[in-house]
C-alpha atoms as a PDB file:
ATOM      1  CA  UNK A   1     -30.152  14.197   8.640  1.00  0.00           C
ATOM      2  CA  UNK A   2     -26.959  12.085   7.779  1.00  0.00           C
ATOM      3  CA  UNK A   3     -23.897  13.913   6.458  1.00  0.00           C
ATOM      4  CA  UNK A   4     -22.887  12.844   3.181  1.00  0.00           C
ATOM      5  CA  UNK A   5     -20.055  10.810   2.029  1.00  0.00           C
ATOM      6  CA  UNK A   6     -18.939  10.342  -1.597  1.00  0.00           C
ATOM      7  CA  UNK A   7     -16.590   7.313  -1.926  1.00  0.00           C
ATOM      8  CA  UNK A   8     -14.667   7.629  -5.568  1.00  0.00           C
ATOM      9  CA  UNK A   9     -13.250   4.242  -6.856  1.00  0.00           C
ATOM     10  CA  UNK A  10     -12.987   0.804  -7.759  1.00  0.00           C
ATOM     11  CA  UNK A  11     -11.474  -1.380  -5.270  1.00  0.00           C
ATOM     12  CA  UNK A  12     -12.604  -4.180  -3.722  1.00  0.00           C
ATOM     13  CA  UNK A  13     -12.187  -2.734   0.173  1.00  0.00           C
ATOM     14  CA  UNK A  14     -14.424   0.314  -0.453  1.00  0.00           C
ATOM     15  CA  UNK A  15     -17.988  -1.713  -0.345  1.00  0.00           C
ATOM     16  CA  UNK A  16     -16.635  -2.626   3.180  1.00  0.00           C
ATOM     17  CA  UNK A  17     -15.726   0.832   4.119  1.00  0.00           C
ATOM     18  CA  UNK A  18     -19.214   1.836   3.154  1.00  0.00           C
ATOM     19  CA  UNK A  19     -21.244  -0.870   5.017  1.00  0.00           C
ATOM     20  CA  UNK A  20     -19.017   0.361   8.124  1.00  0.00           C
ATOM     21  CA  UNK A  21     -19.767   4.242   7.500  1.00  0.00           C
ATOM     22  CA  UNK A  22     -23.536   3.464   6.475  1.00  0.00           C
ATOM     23  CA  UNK A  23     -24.415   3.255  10.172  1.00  0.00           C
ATOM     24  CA  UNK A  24     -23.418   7.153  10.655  1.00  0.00           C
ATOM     25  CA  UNK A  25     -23.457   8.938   7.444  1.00  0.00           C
ATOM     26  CA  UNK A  26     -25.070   9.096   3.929  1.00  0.00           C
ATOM     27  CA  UNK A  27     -22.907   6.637   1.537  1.00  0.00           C
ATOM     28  CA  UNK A  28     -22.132   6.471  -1.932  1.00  0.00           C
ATOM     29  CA  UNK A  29     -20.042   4.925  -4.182  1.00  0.00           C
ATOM     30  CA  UNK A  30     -18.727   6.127  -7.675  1.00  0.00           C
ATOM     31  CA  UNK A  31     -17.014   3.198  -9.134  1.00  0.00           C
ATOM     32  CA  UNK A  32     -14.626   4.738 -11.439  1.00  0.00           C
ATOM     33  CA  UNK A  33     -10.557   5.706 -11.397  1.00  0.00           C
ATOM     34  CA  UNK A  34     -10.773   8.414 -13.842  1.00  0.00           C
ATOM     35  CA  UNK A  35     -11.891  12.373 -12.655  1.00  0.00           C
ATOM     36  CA  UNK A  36     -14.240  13.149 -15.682  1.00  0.00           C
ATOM     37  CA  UNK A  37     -16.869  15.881 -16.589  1.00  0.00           C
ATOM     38  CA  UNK A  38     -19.400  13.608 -15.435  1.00  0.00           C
ATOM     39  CA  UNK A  39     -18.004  12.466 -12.601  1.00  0.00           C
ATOM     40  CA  UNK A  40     -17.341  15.846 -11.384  1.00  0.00           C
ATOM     41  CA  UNK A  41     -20.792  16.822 -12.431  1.00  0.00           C
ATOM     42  CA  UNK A  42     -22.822  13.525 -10.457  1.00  0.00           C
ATOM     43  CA  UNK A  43     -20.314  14.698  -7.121  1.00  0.00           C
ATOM     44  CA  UNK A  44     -21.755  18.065  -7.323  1.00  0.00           C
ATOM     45  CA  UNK A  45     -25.257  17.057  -7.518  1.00  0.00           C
ATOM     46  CA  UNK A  46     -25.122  14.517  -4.379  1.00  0.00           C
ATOM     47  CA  UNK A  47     -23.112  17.593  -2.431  1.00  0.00           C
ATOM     48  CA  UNK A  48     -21.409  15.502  -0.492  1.00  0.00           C
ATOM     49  CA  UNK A  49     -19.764  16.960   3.012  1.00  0.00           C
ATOM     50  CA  UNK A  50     -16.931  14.169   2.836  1.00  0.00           C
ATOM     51  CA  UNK A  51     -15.323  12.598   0.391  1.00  0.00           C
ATOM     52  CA  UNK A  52     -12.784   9.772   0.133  1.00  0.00           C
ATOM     53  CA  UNK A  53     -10.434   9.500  -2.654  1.00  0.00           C
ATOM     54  CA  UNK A  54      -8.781   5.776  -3.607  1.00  0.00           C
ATOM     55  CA  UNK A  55      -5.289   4.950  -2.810  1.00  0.00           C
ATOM     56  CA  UNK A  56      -3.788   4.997  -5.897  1.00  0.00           C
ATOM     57  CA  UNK A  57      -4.613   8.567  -7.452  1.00  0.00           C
ATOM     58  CA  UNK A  58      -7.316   9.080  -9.783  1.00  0.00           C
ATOM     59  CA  UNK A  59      -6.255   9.231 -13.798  1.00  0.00           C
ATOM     60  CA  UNK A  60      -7.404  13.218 -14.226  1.00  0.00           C
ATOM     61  CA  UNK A  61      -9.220  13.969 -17.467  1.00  0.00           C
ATOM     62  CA  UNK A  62     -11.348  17.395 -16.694  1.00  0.00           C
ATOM     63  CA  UNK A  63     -10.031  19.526 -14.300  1.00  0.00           C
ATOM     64  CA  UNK A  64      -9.709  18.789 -10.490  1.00  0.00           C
ATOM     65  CA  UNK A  65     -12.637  20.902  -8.614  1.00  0.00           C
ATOM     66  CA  UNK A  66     -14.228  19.769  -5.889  1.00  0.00           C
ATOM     67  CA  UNK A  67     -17.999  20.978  -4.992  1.00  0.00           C
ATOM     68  CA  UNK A  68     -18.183  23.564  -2.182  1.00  0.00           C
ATOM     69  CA  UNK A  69     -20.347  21.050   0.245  1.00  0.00           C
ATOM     70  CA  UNK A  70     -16.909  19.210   0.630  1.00  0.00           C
ATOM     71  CA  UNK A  71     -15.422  19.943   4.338  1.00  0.00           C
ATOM     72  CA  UNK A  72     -13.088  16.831   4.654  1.00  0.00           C
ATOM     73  CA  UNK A  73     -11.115  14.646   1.547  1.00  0.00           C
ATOM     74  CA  UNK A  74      -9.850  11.539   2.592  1.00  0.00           C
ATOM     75  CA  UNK A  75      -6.588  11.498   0.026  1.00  0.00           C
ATOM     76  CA  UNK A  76      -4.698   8.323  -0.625  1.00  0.00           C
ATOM     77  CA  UNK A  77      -1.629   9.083  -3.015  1.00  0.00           C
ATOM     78  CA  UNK A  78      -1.205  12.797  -3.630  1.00  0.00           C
ATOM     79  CA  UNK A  79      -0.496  13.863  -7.386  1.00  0.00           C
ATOM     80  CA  UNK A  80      -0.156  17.628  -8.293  1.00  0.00           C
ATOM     81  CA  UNK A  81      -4.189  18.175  -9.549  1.00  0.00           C
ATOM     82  CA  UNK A  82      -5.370  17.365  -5.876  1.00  0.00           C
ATOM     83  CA  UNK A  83      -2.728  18.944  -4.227  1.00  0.00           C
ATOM     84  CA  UNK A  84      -3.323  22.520  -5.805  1.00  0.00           C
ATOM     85  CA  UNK A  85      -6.986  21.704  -5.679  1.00  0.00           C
ATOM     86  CA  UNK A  86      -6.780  21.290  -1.733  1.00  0.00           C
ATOM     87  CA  UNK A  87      -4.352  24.422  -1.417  1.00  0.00           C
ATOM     88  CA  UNK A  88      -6.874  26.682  -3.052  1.00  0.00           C
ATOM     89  CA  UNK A  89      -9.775  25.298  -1.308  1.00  0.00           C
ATOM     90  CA  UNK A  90     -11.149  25.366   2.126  1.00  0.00           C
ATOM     91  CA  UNK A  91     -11.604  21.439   2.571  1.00  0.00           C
ATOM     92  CA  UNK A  92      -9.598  19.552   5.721  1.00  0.00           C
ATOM     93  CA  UNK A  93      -7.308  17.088   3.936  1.00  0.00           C
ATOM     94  CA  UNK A  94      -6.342  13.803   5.530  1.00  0.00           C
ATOM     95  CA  UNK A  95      -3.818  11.631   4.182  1.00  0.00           C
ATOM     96  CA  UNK A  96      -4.777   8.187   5.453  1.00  0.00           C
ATOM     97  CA  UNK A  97      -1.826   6.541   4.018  1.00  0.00           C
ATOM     98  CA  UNK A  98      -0.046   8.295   6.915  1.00  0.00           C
ATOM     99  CA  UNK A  99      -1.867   7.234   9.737  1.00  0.00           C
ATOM    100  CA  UNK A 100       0.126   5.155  11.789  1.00  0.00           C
ATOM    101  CA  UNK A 101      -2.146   3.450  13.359  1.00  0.00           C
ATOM    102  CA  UNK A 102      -3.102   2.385   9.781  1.00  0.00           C
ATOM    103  CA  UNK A 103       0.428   1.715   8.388  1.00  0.00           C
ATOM    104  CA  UNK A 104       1.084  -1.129  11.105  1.00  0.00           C
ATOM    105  CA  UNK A 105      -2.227  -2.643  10.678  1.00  0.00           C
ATOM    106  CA  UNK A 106      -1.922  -2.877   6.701  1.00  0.00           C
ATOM    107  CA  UNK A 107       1.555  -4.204   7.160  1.00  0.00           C
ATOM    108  CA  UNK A 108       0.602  -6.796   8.989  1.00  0.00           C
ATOM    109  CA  UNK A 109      -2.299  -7.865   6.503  1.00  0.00           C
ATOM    110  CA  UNK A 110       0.794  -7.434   4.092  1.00  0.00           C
ATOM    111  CA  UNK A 111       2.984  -9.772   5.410  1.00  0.00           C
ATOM    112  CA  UNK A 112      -0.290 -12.356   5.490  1.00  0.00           C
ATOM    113  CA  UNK A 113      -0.576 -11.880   2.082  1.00  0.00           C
ATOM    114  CA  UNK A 114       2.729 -11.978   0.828  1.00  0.00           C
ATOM    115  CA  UNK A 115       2.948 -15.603   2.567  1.00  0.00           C
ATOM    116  CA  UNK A 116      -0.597 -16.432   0.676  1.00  0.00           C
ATOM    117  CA  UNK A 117       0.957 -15.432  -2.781  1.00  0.00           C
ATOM    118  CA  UNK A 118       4.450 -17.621  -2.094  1.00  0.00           C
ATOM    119  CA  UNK A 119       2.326 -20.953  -1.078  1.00  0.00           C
ATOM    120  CA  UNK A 120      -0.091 -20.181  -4.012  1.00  0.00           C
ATOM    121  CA  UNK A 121       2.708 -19.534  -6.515  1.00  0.00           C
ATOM    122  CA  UNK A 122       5.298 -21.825  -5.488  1.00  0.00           C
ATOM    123  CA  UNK A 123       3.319 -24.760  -3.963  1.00  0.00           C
ATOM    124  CA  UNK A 124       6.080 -25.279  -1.448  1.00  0.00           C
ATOM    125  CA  UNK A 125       6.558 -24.732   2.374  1.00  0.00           C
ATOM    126  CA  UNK A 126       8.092 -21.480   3.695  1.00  0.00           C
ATOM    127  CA  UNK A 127      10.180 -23.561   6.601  1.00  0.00           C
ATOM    128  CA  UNK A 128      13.965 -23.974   5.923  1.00  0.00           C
ATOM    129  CA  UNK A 129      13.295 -21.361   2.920  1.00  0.00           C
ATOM    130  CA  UNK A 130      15.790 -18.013   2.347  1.00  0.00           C
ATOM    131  CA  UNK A 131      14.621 -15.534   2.496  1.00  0.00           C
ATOM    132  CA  UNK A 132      15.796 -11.560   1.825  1.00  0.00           C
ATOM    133  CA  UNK A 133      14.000  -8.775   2.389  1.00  0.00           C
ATOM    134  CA  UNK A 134      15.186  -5.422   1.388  1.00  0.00           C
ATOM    135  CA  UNK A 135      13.972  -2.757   3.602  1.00  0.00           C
ATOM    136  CA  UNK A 136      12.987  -2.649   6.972  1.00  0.00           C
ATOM    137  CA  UNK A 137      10.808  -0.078   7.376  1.00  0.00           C
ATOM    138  CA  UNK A 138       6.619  -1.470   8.535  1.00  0.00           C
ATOM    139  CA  UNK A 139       6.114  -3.993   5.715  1.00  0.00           C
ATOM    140  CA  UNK A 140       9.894  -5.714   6.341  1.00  0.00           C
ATOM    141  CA  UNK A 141       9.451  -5.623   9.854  1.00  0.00           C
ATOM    142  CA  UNK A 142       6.462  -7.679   9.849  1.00  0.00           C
ATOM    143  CA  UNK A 143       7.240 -10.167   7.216  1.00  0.00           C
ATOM    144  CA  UNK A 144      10.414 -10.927   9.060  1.00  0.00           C
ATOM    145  CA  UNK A 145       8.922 -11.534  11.967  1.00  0.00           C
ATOM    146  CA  UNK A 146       5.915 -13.754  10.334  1.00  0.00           C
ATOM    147  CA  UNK A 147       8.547 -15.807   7.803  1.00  0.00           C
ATOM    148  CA  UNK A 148      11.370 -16.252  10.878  1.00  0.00           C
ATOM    149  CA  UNK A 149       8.006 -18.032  12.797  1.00  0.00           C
ATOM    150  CA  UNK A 150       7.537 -20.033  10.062  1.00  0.00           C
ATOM    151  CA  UNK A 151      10.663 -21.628  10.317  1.00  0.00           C
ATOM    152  CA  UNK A 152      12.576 -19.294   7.473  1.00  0.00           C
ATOM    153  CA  UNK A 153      16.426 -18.241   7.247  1.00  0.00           C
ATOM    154  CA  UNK A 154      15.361 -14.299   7.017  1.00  0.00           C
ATOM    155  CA  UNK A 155      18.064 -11.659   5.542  1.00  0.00           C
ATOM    156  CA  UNK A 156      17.509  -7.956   6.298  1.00  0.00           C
ATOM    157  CA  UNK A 157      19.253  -5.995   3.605  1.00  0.00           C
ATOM    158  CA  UNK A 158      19.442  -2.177   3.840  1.00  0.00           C
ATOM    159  CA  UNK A 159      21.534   0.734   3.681  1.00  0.00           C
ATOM    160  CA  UNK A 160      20.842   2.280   7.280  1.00  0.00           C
ATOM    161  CA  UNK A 161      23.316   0.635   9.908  1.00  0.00           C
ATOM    162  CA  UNK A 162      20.424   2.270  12.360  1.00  0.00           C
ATOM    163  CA  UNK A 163      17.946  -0.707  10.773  1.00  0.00           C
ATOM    164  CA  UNK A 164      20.580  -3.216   9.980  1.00  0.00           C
ATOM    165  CA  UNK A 165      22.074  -3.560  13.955  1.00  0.00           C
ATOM    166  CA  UNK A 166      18.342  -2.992  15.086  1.00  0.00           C
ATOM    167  CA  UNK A 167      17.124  -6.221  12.702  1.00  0.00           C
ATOM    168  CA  UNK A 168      19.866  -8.177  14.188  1.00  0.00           C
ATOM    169  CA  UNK A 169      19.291  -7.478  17.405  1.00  0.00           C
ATOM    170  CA  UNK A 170      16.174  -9.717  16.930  1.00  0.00           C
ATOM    171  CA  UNK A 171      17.836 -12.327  15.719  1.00  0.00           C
ATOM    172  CA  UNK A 172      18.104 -12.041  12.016  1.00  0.00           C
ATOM    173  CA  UNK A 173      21.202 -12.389   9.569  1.00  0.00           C
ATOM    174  CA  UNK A 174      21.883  -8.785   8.290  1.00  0.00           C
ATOM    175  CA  UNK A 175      23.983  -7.578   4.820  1.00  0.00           C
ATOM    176  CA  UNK A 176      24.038  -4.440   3.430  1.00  0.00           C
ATOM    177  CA  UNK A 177      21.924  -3.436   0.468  1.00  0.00           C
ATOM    178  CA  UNK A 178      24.921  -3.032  -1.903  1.00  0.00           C
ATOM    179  CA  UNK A 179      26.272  -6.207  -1.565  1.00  0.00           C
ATOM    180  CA  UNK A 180      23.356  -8.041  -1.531  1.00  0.00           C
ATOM    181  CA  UNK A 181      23.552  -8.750  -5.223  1.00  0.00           C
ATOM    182  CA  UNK A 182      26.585  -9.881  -5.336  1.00  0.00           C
ATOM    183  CA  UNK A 183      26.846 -12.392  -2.603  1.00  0.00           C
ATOM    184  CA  UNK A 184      24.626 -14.445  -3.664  1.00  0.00           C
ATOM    185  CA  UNK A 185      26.503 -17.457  -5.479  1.00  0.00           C
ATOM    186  CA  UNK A 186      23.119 -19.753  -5.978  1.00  0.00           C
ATOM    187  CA  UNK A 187      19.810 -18.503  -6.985  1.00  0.00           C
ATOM    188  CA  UNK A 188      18.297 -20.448  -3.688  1.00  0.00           C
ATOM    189  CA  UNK A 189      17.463 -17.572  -1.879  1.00  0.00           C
ATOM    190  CA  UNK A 190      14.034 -15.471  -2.702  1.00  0.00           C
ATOM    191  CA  UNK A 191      14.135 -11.628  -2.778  1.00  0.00           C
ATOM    192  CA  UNK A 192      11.466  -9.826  -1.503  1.00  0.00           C
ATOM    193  CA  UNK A 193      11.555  -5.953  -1.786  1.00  0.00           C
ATOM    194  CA  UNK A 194       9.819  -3.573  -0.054  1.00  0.00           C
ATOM    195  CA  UNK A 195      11.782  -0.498  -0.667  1.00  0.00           C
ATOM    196  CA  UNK A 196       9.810   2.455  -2.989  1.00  0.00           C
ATOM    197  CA  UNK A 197      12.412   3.212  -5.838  1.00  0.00           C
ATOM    198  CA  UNK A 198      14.049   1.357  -8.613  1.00  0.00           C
ATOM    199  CA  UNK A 199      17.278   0.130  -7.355  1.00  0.00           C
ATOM    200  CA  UNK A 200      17.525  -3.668  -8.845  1.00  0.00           C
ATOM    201  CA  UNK A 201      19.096  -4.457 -12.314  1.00  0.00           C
ATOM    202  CA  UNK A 202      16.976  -7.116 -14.715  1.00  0.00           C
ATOM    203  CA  UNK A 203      20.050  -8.875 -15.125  1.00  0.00           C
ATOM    204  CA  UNK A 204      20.246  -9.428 -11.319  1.00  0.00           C
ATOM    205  CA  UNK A 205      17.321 -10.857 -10.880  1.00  0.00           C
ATOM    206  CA  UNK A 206      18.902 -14.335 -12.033  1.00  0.00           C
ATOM    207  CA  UNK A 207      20.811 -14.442  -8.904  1.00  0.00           C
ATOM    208  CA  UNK A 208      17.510 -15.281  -6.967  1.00  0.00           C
ATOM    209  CA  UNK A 209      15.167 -18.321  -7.044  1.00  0.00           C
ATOM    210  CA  UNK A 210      12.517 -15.422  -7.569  1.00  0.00           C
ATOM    211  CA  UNK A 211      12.156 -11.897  -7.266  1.00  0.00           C
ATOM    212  CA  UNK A 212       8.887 -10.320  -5.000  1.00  0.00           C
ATOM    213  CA  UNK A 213       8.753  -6.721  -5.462  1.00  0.00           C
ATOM    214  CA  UNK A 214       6.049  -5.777  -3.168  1.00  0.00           C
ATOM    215  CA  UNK A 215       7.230  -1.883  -3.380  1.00  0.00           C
ATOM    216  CA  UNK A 216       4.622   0.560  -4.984  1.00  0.00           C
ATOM    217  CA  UNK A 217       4.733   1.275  -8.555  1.00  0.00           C
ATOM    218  CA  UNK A 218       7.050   1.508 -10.459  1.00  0.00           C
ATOM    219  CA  UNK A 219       8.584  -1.061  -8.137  1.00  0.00           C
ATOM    220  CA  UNK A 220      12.410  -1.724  -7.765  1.00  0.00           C
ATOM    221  CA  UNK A 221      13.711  -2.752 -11.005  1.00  0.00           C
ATOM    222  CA  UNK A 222      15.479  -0.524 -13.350  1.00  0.00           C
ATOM    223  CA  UNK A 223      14.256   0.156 -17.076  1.00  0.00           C
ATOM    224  CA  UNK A 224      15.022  -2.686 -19.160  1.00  0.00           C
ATOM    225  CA  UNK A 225      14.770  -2.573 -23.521  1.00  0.00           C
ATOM    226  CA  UNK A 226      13.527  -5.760 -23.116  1.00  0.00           C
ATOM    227  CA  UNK A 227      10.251  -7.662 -21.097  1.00  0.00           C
ATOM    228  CA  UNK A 228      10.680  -7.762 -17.463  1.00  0.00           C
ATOM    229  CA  UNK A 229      12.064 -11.194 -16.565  1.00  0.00           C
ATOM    230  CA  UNK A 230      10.382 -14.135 -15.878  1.00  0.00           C
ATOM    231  CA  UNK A 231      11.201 -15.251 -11.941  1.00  0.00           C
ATOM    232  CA  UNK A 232      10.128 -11.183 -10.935  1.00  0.00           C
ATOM    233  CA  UNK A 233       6.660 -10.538  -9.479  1.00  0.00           C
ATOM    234  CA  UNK A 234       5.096  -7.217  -9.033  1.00  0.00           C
ATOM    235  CA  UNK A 235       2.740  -8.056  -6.125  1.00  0.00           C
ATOM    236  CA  UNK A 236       1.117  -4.624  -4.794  1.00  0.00           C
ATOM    237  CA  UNK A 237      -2.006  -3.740  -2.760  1.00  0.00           C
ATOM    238  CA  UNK A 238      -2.007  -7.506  -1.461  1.00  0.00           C
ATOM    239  CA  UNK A 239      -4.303  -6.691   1.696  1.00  0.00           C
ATOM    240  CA  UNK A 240      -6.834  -5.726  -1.077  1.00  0.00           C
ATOM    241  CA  UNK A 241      -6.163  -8.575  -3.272  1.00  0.00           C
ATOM    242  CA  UNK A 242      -6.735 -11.227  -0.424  1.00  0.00           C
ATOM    243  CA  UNK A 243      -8.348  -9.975   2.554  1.00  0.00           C
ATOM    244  CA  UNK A 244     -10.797  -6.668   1.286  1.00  0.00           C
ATOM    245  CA  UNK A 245     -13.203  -7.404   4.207  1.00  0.00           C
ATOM    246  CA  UNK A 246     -10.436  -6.966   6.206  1.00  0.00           C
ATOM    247  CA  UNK A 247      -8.401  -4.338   4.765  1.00  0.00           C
ATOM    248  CA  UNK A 248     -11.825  -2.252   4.128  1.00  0.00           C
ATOM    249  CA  UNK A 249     -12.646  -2.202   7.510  1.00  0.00           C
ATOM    250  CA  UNK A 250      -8.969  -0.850   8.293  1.00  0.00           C
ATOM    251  CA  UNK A 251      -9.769   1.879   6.290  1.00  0.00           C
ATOM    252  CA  UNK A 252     -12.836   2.484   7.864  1.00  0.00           C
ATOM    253  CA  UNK A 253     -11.306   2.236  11.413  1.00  0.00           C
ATOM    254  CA  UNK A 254      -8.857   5.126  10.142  1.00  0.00           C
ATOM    255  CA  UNK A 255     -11.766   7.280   8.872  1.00  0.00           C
ATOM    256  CA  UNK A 256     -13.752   6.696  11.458  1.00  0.00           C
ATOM    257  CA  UNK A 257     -11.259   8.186  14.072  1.00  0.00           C
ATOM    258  CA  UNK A 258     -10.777  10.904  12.284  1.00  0.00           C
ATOM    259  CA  UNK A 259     -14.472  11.783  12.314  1.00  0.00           C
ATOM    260  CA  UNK A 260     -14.457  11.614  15.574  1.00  0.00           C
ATOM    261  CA  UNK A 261     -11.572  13.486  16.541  1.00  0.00           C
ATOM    262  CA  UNK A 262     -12.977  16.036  14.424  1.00  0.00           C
ATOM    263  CA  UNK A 263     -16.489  15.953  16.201  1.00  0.00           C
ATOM    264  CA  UNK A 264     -14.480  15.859  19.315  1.00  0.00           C
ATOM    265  CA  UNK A 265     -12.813  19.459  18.024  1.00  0.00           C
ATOM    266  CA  UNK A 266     -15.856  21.401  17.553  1.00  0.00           C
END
């Protein structure tokens, strides 16, 4: 008899991480984002051993208790409900978002993306196009090494003299993060942001041809009284958006080798 694996959520990847799990355990899928009464209720009564949580945390309306059949929770983005859920329980958390493994592979699905979005919203070639990315952690690593092969002038921009001198040292132009705003005397070049915390001013965003924030939310720009302005783009969880076959079967990958490091364990 199969173990049992409740999959909670609503994205397009998780059919694909279910017909990759089918093969070895009991699937199903609750398409919903919000933790309700009933949900909670329909989880108990299918007493699931495993369960896998989406990546963006689920909106909690009745209170966060998970049914005593659950050994293992996959967890995407933590929020203070699951946390003190998993604390007080006996279930093995794994926070797939911090697999490594998982990080590169998604970045580079990323990148692929992000260069899908630019020729579908700008209709234009990416050669002899300026580019500056701020950040250089896995997501700015990758998409300057996938837009300087596509023929791109590529601008690392951080903080970290660690990451700038290391970004040169493969050939790109460097400039630290707090004069990147300033320097820029033409809005020619395109920002794209990858670094996790509001840091750009609405204002500022004029001094770029266009603005791709491709940070989590709430993204990188700073509260504004008034809409957010018109050459900025929020562009999250592009792997999902474009590629889901692919970008499920990450995830599945990642789960996967946990199982069987686990099975391995006992």
């Amino acid at each position: 008899m199969k173990n049992k694996c409740a999959i909670i959520g609503t994205d397009a990847r998780l059919p694909f991480l279910q017909e990759t799990l089918d093969n070895q355990l009991e699937v199903k899928i609750f398409p919903t984002m919000i933790w309700t009464e009933e949900l909670k209720a329909a989880i108990i009564d299918f007493q699931p051993s495993i369960i896998f949580l989406p990546i963006i945390p689920l909106q909690i309306e009745s209170s966060f208790v998970l049914p005593e059949s659950c050994l293992l929770l996959f967890v995407g983005k933590k929020n203070t409900e699951m946390e003190q859920e998993i604390q007080t329980s006996k279930v093995q958390a794994f926070y797939y978002l911090e697999d490594e493994q998982w990080i590169w592979e998604n970045a580079n699905l990323t990148a692929e993306g992000f260069i899908n979005n630019f020729y579908r919203s700008e209709n234009e070639s990416i050669y002899n196009k300026k580019f500056i990315i701020t950040g250089y952690g896995r997501v700015g690593k990758r998409l300057a090494f996938a837009l300087h092969h596509l023929g791109a002038e590529v601008i690392v921009s951080v903080r970290s003299d660690h990451q700038l001198f290391e970004a040169k040292s493969y050939g790109y132009q460097i400039e630290q993060l707090e004069q990147v705003v300033k320097n820029q005397g033409e809005s020619t070049a395109y920002l794209i942001n990858t670094i996790p915390y509001k840091w750009l001013s609405p204002s500022d965003t004029n001094r770029f041809n266009k603005v791709y924030d491709l940070a989590s939310n709430p993204g990188c720009l700073l509260e504004s009284a008034n809409s957010k302005p018109t050459n900025y783009i929020h562009s999250t969880s592009l792997p999902g958006l474009y590629f889901p076959k692919d970008a499920g079967y990450l995830i599945a990958k990642t789960v996967q080798t946990q199982l069987a490091l686990l099975e391995g364990e006992k």
